[in-house]
PDB file of N, CA and C in Angstrom:
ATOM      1  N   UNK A   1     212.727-101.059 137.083  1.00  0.00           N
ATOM      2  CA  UNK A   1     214.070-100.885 137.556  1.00  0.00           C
ATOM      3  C   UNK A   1     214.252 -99.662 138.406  1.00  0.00           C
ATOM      4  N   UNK A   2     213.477 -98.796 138.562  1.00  0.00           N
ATOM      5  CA  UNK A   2     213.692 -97.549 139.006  1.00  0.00           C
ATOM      6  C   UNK A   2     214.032 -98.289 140.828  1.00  0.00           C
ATOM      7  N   UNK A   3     214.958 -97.416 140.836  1.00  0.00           N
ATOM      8  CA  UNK A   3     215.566 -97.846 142.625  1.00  0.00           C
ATOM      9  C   UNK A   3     215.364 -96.534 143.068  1.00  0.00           C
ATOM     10  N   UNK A   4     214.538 -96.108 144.330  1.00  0.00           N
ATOM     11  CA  UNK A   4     214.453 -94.986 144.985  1.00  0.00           C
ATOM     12  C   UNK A   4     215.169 -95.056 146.673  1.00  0.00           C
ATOM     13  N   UNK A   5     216.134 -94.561 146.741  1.00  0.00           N
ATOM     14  CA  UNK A   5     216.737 -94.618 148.152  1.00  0.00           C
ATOM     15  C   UNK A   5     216.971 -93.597 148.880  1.00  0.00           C
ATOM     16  N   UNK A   6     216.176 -93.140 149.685  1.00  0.00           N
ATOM     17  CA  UNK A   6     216.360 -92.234 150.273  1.00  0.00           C
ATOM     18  C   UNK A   6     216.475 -92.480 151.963  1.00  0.00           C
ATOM     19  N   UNK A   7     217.684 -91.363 152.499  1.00  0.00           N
ATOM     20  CA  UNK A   7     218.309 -91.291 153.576  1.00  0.00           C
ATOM     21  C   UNK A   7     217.857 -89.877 154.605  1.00  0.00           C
ATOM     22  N   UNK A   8     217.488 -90.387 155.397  1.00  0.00           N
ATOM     23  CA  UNK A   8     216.888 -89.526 156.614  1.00  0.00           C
ATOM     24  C   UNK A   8     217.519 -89.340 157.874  1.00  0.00           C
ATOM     25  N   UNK A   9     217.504 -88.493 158.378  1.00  0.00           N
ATOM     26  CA  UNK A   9     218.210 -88.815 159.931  1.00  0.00           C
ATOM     27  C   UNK A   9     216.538 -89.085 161.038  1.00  0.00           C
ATOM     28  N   UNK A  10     217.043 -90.442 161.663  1.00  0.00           N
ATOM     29  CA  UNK A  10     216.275 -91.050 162.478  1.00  0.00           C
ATOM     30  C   UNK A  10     215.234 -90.240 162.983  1.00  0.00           C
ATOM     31  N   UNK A  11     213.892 -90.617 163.251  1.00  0.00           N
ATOM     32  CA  UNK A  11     212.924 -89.716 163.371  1.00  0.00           C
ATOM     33  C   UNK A  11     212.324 -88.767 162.597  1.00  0.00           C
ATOM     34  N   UNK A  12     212.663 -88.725 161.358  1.00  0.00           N
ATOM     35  CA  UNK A  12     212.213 -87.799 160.595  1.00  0.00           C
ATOM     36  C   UNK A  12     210.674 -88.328 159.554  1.00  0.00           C
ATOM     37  N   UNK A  13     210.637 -89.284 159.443  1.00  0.00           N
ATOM     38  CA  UNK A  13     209.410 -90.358 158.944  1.00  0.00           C
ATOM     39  C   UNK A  13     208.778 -91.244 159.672  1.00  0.00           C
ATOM     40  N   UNK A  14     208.188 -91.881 159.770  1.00  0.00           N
ATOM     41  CA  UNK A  14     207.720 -92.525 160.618  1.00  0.00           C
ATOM     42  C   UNK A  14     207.197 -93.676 159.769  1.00  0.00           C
ATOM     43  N   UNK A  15     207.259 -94.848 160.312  1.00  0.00           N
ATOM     44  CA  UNK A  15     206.356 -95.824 159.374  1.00  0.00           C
ATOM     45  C   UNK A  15     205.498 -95.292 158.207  1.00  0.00           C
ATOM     46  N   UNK A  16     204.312 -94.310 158.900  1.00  0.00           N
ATOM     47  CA  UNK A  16     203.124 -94.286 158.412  1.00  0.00           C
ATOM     48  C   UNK A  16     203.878 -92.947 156.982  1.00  0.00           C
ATOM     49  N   UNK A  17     204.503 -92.003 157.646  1.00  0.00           N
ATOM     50  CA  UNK A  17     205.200 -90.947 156.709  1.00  0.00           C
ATOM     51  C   UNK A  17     206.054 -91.934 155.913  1.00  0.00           C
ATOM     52  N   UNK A  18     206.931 -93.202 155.783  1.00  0.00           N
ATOM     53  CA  UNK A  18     207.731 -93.654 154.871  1.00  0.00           C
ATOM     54  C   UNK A  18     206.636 -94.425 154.382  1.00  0.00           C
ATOM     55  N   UNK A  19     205.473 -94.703 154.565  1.00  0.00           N
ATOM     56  CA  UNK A  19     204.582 -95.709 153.382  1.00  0.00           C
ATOM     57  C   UNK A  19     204.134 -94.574 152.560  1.00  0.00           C
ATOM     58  N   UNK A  20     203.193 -93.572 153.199  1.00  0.00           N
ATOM     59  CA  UNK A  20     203.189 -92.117 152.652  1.00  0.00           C
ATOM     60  C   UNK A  20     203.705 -91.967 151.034  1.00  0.00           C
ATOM     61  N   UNK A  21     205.019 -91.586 151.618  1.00  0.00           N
ATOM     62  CA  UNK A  21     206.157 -91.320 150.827  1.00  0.00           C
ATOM     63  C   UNK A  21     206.276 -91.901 149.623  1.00  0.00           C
ATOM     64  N   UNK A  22     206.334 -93.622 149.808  1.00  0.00           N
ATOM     65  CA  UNK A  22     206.742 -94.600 148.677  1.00  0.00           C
ATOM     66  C   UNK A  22     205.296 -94.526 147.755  1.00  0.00           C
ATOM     67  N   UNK A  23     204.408 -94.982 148.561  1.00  0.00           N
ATOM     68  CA  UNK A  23     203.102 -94.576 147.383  1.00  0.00           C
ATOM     69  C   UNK A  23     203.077 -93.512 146.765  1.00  0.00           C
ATOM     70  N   UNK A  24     203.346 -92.446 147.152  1.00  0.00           N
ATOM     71  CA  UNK A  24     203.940 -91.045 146.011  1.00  0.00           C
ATOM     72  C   UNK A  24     204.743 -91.001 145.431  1.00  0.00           C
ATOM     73  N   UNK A  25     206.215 -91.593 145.193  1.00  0.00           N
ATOM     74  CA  UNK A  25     207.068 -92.064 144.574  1.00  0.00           C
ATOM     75  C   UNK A  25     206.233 -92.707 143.791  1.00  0.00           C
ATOM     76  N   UNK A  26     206.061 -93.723 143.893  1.00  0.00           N
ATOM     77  CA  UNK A  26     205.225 -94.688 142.972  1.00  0.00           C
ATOM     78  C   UNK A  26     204.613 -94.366 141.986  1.00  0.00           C
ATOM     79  N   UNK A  27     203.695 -93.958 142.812  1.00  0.00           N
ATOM     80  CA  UNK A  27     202.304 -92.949 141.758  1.00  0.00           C
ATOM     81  C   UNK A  27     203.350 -92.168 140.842  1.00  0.00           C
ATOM     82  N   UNK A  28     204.020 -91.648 140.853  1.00  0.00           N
ATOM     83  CA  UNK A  28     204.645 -90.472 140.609  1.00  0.00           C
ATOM     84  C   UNK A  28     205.337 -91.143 139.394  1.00  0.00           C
ATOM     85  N   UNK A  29     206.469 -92.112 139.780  1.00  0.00           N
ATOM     86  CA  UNK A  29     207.182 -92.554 138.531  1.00  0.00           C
ATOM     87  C   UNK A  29     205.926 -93.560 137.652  1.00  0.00           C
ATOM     88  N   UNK A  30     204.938 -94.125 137.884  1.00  0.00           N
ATOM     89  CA  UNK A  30     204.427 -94.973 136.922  1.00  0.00           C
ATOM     90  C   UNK A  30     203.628 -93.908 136.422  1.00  0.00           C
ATOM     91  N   UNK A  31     202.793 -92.973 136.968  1.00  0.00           N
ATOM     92  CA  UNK A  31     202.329 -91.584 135.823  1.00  0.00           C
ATOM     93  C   UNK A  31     203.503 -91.044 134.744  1.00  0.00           C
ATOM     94  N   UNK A  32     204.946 -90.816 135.409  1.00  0.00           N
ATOM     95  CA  UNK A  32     205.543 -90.185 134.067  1.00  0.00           C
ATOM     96  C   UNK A  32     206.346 -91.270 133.097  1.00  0.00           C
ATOM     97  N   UNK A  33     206.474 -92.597 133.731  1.00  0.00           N
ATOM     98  CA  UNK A  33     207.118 -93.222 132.897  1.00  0.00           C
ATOM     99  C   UNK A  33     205.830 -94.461 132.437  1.00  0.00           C
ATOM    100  N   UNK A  34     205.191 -94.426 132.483  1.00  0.00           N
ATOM    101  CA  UNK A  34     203.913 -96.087 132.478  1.00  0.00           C
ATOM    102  C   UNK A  34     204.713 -97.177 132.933  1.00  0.00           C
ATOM    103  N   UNK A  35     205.857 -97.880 133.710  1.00  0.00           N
ATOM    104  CA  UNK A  35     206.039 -98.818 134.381  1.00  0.00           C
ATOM    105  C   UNK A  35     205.189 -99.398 135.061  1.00  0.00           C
ATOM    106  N   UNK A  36     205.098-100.665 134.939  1.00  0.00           N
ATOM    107  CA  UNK A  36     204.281-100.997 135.751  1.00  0.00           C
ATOM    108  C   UNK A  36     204.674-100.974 137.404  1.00  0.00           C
ATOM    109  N   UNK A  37     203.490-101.053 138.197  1.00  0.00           N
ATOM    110  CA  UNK A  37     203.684-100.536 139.424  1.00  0.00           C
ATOM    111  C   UNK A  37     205.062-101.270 140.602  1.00  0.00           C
ATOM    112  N   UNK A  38     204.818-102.532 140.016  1.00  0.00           N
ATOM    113  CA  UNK A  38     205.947-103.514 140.526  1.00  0.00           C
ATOM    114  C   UNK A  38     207.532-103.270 140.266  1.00  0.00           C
ATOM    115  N   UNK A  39     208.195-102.332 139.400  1.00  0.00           N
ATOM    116  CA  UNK A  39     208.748-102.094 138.995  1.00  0.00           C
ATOM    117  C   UNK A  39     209.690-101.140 139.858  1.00  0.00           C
ATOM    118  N   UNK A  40     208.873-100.286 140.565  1.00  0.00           N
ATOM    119  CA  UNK A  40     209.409 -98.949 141.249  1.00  0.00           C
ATOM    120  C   UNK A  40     209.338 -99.642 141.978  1.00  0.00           C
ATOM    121  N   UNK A  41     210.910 -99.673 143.187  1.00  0.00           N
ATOM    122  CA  UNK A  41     211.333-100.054 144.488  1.00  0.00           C
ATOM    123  C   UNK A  41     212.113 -98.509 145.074  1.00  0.00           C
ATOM    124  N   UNK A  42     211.245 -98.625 146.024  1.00  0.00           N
ATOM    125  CA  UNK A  42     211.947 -97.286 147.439  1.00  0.00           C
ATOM    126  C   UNK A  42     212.359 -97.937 148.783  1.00  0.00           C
ATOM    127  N   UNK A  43     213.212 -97.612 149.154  1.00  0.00           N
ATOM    128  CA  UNK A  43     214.192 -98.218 149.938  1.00  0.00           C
ATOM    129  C   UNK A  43     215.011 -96.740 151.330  1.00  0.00           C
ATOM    130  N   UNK A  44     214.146 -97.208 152.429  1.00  0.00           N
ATOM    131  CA  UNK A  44     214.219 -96.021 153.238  1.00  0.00           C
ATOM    132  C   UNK A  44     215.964 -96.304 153.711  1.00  0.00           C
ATOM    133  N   UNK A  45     216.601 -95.248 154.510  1.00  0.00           N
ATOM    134  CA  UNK A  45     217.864 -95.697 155.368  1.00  0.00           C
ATOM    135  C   UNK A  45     217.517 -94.352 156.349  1.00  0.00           C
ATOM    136  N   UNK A  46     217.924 -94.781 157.632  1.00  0.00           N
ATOM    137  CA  UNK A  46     217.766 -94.464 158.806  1.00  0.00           C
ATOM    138  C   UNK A  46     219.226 -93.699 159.315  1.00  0.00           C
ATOM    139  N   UNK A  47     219.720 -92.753 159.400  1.00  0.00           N
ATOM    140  CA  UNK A  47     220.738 -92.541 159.868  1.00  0.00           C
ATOM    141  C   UNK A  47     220.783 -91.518 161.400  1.00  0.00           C
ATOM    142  N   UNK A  48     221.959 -92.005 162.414  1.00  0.00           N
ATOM    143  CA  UNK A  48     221.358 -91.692 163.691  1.00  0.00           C
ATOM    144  C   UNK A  48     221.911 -90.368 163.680  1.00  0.00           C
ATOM    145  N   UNK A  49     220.993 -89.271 164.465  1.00  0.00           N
ATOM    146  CA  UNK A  49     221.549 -87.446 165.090  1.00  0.00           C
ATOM    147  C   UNK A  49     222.702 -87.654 164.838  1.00  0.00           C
ATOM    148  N   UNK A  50     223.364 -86.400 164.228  1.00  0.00           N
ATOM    149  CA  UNK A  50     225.345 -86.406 164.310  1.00  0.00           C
ATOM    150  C   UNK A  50     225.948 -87.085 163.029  1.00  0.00           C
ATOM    151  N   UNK A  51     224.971 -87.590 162.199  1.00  0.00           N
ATOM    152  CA  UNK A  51     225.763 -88.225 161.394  1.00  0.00           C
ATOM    153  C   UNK A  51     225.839 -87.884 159.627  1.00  0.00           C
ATOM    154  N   UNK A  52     224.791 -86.501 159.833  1.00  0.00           N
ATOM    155  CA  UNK A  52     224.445 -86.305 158.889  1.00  0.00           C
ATOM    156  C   UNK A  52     224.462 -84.896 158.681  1.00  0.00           C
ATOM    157  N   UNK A  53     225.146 -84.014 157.364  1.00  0.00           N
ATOM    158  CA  UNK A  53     225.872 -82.661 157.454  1.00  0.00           C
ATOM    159  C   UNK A  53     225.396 -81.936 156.199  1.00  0.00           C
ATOM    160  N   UNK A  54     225.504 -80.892 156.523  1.00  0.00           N
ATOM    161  CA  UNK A  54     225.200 -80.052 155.155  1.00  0.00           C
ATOM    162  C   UNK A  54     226.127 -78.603 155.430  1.00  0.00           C
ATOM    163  N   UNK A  55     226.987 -77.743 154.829  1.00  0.00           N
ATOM    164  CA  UNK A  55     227.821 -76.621 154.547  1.00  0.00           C
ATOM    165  C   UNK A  55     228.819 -77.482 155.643  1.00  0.00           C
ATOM    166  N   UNK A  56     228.986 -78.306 156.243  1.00  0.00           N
ATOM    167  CA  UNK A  56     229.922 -78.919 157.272  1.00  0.00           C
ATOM    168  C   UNK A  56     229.363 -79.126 158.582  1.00  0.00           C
ATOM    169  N   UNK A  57     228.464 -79.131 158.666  1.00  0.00           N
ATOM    170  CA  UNK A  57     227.818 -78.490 160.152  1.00  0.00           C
ATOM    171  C   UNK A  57     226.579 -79.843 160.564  1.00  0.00           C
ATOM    172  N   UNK A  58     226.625 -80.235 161.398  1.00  0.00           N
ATOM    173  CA  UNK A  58     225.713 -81.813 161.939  1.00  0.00           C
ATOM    174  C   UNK A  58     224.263 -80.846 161.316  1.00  0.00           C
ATOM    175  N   UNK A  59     223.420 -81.720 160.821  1.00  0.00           N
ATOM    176  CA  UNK A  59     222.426 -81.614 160.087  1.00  0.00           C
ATOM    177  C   UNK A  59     221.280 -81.974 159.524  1.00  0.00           C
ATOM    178  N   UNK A  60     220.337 -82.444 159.793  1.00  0.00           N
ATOM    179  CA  UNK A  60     219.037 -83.378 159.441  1.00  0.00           C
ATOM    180  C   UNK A  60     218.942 -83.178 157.843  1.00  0.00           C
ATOM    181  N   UNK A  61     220.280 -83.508 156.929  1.00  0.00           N
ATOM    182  CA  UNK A  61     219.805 -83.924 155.139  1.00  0.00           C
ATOM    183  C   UNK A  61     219.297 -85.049 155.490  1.00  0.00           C
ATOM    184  N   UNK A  62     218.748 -84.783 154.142  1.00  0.00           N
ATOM    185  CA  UNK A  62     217.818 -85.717 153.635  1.00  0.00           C
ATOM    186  C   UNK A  62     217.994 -85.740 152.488  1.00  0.00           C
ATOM    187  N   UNK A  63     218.562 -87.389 151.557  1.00  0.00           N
ATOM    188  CA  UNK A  63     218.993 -87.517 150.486  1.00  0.00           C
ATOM    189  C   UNK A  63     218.297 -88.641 149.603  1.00  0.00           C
ATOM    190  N   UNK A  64     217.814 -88.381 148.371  1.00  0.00           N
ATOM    191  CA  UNK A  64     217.292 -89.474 147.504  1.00  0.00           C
ATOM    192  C   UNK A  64     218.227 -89.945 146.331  1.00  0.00           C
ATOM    193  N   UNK A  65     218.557 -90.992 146.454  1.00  0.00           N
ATOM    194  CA  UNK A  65     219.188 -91.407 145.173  1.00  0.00           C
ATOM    195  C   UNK A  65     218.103 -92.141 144.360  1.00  0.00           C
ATOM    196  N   UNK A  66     218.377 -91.974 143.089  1.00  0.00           N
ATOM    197  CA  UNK A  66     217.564 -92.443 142.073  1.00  0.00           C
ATOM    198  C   UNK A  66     218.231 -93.687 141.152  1.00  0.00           C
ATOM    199  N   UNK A  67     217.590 -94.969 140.830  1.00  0.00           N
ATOM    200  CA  UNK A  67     219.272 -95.313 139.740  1.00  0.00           C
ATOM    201  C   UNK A  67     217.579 -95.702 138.691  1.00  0.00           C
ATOM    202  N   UNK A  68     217.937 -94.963 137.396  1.00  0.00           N
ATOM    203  CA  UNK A  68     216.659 -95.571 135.968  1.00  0.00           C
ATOM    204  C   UNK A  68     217.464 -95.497 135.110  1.00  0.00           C
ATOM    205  N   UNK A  69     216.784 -96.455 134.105  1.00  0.00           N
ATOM    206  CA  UNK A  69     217.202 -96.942 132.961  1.00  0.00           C
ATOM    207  C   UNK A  69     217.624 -95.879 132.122  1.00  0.00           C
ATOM    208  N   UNK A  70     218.581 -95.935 131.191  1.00  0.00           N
ATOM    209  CA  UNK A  70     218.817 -94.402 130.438  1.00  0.00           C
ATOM    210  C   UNK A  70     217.996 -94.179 129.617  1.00  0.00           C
ATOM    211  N   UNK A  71     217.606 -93.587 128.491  1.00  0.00           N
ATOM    212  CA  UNK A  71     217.390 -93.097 127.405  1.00  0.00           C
ATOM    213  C   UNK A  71     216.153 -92.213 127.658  1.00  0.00           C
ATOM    214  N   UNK A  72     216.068 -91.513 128.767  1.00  0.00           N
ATOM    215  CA  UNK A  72     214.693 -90.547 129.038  1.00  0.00           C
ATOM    216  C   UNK A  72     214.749 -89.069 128.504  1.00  0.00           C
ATOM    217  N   UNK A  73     214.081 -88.366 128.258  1.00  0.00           N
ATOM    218  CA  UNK A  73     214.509 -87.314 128.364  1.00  0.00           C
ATOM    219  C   UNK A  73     214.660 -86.357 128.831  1.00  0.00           C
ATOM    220  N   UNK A  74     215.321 -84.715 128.842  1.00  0.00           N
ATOM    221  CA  UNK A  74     215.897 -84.184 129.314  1.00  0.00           C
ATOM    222  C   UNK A  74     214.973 -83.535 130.537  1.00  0.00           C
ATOM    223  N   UNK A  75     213.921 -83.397 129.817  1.00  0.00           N
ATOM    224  CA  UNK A  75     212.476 -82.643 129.771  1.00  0.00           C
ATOM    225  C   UNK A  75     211.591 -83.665 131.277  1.00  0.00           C
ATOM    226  N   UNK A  76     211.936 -85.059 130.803  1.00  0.00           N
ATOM    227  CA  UNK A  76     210.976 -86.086 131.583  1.00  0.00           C
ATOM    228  C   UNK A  76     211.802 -86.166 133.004  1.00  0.00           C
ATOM    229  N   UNK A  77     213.461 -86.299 133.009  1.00  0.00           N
ATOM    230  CA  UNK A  77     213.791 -86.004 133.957  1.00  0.00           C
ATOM    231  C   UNK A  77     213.629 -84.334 134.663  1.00  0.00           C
ATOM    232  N   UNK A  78     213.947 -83.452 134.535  1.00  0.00           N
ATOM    233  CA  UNK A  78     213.704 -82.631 134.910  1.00  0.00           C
ATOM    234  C   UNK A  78     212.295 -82.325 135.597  1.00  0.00           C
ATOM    235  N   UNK A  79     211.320 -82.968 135.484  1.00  0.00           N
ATOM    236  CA  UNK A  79     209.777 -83.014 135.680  1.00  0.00           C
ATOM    237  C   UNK A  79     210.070 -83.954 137.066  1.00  0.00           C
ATOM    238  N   UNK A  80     210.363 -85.552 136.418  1.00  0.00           N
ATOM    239  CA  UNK A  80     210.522 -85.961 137.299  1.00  0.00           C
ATOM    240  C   UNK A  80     211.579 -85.235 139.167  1.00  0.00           C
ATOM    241  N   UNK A  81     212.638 -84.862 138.563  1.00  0.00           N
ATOM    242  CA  UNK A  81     213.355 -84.369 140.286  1.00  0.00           C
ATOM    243  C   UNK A  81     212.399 -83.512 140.674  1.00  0.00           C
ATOM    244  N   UNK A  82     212.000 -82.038 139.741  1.00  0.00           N
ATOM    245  CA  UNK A  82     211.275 -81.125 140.264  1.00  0.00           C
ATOM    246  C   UNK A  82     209.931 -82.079 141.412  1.00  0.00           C
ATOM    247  N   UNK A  83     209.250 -82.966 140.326  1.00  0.00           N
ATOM    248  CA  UNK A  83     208.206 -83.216 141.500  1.00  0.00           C
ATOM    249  C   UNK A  83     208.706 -84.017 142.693  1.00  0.00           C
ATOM    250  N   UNK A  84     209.595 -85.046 142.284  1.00  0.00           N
ATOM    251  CA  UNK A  84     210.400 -85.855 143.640  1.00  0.00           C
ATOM    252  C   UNK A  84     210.574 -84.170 144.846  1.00  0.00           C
ATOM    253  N   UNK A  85     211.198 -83.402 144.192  1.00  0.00           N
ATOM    254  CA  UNK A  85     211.300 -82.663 145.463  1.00  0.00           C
ATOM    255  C   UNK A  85     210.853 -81.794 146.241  1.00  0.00           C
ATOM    256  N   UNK A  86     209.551 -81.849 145.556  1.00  0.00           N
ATOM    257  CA  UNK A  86     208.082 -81.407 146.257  1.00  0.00           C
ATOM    258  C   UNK A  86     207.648 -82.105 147.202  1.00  0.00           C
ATOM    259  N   UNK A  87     207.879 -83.408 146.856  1.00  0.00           N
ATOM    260  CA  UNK A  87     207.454 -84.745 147.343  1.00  0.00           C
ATOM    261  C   UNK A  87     208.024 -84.915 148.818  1.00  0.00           C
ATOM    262  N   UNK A  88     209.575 -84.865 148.648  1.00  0.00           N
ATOM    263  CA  UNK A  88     210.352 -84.535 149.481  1.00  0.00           C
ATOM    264  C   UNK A  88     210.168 -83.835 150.819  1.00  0.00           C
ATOM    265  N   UNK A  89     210.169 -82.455 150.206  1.00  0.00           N
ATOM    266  CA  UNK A  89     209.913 -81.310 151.036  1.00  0.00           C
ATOM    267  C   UNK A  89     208.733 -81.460 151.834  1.00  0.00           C
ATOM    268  N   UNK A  90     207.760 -81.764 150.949  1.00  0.00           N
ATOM    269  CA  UNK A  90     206.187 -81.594 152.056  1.00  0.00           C
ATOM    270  C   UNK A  90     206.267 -83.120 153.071  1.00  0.00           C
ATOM    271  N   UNK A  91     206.506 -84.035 152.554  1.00  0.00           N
ATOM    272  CA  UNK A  91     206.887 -85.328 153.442  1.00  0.00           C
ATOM    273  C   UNK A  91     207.933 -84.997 154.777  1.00  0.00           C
ATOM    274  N   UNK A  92     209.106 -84.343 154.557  1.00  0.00           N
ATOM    275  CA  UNK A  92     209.954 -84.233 155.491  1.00  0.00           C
ATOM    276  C   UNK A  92     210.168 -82.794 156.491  1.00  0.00           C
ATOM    277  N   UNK A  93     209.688 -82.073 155.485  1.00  0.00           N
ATOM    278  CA  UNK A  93     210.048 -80.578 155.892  1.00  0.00           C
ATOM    279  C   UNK A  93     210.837 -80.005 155.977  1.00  0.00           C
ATOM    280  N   UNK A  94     211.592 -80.294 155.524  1.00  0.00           N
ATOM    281  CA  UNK A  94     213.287 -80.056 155.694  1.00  0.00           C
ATOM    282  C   UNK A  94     213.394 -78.771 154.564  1.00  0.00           C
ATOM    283  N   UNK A  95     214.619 -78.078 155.052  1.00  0.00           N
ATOM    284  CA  UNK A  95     214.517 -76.800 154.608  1.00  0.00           C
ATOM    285  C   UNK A  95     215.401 -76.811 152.952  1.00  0.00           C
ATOM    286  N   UNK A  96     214.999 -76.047 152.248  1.00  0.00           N
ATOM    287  CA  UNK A  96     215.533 -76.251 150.692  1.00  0.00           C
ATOM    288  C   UNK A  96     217.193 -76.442 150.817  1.00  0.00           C
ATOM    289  N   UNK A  97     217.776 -76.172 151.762  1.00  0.00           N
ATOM    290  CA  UNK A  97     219.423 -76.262 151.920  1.00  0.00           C
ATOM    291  C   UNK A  97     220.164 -77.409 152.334  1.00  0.00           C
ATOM    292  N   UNK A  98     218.878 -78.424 152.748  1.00  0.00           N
ATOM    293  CA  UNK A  98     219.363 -79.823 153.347  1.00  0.00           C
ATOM    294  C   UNK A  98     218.833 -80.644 152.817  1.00  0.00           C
ATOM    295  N   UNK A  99     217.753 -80.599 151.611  1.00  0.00           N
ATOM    296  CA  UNK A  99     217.780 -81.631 150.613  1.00  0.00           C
ATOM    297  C   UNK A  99     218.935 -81.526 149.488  1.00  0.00           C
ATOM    298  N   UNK A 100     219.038 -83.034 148.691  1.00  0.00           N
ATOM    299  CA  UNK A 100     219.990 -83.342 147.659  1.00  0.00           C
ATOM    300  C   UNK A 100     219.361 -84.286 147.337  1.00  0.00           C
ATOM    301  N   UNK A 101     219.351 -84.431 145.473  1.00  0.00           N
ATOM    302  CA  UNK A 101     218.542 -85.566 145.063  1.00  0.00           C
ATOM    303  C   UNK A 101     219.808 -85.820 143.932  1.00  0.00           C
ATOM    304  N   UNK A 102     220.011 -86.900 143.905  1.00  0.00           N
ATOM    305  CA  UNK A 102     220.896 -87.686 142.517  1.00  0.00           C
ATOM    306  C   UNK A 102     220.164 -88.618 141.486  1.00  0.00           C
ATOM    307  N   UNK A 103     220.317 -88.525 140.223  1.00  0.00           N
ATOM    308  CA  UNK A 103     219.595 -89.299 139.352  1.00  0.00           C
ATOM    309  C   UNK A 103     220.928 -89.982 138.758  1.00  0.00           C
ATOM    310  N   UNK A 104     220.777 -91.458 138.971  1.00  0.00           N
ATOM    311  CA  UNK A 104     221.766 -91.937 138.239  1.00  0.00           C
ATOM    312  C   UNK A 104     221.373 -92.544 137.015  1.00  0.00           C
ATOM    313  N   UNK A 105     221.698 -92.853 135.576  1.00  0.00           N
ATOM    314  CA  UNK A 105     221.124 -93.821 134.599  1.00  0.00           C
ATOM    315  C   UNK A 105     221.916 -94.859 134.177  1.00  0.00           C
ATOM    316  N   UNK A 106     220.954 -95.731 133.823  1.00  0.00           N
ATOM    317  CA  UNK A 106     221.568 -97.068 133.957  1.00  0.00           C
ATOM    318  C   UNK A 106     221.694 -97.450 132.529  1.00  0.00           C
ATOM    319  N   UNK A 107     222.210 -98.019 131.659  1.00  0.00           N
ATOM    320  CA  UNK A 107     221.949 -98.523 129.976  1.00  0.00           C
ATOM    321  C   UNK A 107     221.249-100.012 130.957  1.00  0.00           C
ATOM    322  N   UNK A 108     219.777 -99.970 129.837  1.00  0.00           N
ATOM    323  CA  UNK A 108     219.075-100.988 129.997  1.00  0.00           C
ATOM    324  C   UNK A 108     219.931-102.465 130.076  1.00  0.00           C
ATOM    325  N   UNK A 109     220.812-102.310 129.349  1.00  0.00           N
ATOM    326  CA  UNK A 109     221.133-103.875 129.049  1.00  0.00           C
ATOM    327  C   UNK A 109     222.201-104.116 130.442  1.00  0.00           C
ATOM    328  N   UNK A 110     222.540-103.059 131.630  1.00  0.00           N
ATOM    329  CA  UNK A 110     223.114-103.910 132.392  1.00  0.00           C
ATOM    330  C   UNK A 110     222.504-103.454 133.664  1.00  0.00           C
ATOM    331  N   UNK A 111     221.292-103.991 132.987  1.00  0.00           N
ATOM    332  CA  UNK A 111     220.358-103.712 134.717  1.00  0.00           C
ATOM    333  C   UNK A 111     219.598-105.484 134.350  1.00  0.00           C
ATOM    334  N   UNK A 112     218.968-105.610 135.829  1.00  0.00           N
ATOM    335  CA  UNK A 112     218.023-107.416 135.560  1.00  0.00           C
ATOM    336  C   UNK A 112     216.808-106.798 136.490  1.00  0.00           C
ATOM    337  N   UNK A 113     215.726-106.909 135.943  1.00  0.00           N
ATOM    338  CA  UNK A 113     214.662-107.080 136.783  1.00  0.00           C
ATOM    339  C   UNK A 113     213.467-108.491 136.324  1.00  0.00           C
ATOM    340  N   UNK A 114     213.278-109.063 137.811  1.00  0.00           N
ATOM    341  CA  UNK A 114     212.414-110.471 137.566  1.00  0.00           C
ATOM    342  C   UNK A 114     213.176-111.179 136.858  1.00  0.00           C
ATOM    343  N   UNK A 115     214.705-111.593 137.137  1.00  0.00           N
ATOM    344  CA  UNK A 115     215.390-112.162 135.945  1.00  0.00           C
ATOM    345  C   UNK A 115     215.190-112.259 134.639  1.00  0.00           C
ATOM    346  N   UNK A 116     215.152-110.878 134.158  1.00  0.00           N
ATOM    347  CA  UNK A 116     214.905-110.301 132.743  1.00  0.00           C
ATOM    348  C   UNK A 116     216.130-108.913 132.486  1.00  0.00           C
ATOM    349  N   UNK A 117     216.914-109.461 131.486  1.00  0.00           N
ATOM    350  CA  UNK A 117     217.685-107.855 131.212  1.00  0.00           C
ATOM    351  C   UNK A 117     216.576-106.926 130.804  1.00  0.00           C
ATOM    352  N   UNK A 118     216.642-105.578 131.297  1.00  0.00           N
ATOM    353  CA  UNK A 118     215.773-104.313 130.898  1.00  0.00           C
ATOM    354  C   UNK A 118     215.899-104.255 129.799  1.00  0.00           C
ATOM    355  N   UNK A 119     214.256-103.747 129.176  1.00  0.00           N
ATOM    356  CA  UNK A 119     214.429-103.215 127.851  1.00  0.00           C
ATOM    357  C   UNK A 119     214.712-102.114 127.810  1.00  0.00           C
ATOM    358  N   UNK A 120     214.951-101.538 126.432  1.00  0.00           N
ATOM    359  CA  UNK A 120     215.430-100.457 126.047  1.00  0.00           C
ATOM    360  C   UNK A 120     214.152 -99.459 126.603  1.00  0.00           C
ATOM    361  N   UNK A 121     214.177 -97.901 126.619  1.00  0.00           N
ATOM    362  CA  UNK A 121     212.838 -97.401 126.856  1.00  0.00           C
ATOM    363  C   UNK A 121     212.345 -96.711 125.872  1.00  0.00           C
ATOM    364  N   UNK A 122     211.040 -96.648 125.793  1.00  0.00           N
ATOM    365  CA  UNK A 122     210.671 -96.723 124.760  1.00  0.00           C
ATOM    366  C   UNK A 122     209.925 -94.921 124.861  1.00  0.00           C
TER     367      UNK A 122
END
């Protein structure tokens, strides 16, 4: 179930940098959670010069939303953003003031993956 979406302003990845990227995501969440690999979906968005701001000011952020199942802990998330935004940083380059990462959690029972409600985590 893990949904990885992250938002770039145009030109900042490139094909070869957004496959990059998702295989490290990947790697990344099935090392700290054991999901299987099919499980983790990353989902690039493209946004054009001008459209994208940080203190108010036009801006090359760069944003990851996260949506996982709840019951992790405090400890496993925290591991997890820290390395997402390593991940981040060396992939994009972008300066520590124009990344933002959100972790949202989901209660297993109202998420579906492979037309299966999520299990609980274990």
């Amino acid at each position: 179930m893990p949904l990885y979406t992250i938002a770039t302003q145009s030109g900042t990845l490139d094909a070869a940098g957004k496959a990059g990227l998702a295989a490290e995501i990947t790697a990344l969440h099935v090392e700290l959670s054991g999901v299987p690999r099919n499980w983790v979906h990353v989902i690039f968005q493209d946004y054009p010069a001008g459209d994208g701001f940080t203190a108010g000011e036009a801006a090359a952020t760069v944003s990851l939303s996260l949506s996982i199942r709840a019951g992790r802990s405090a400890e496993y998330k925290r591991t997890l953003l820290t390395r997402l935004w390593a991940l981040l940083q060396a992939a994009t380059a972008a300066p520590e003031d124009r990344i933002v990462i959100g972790l949202r959690e989901v209660p297993p029972g109202d998420a579906m993956e492979m037309g299966q409600i999520m299990p609980d985590v274990r």
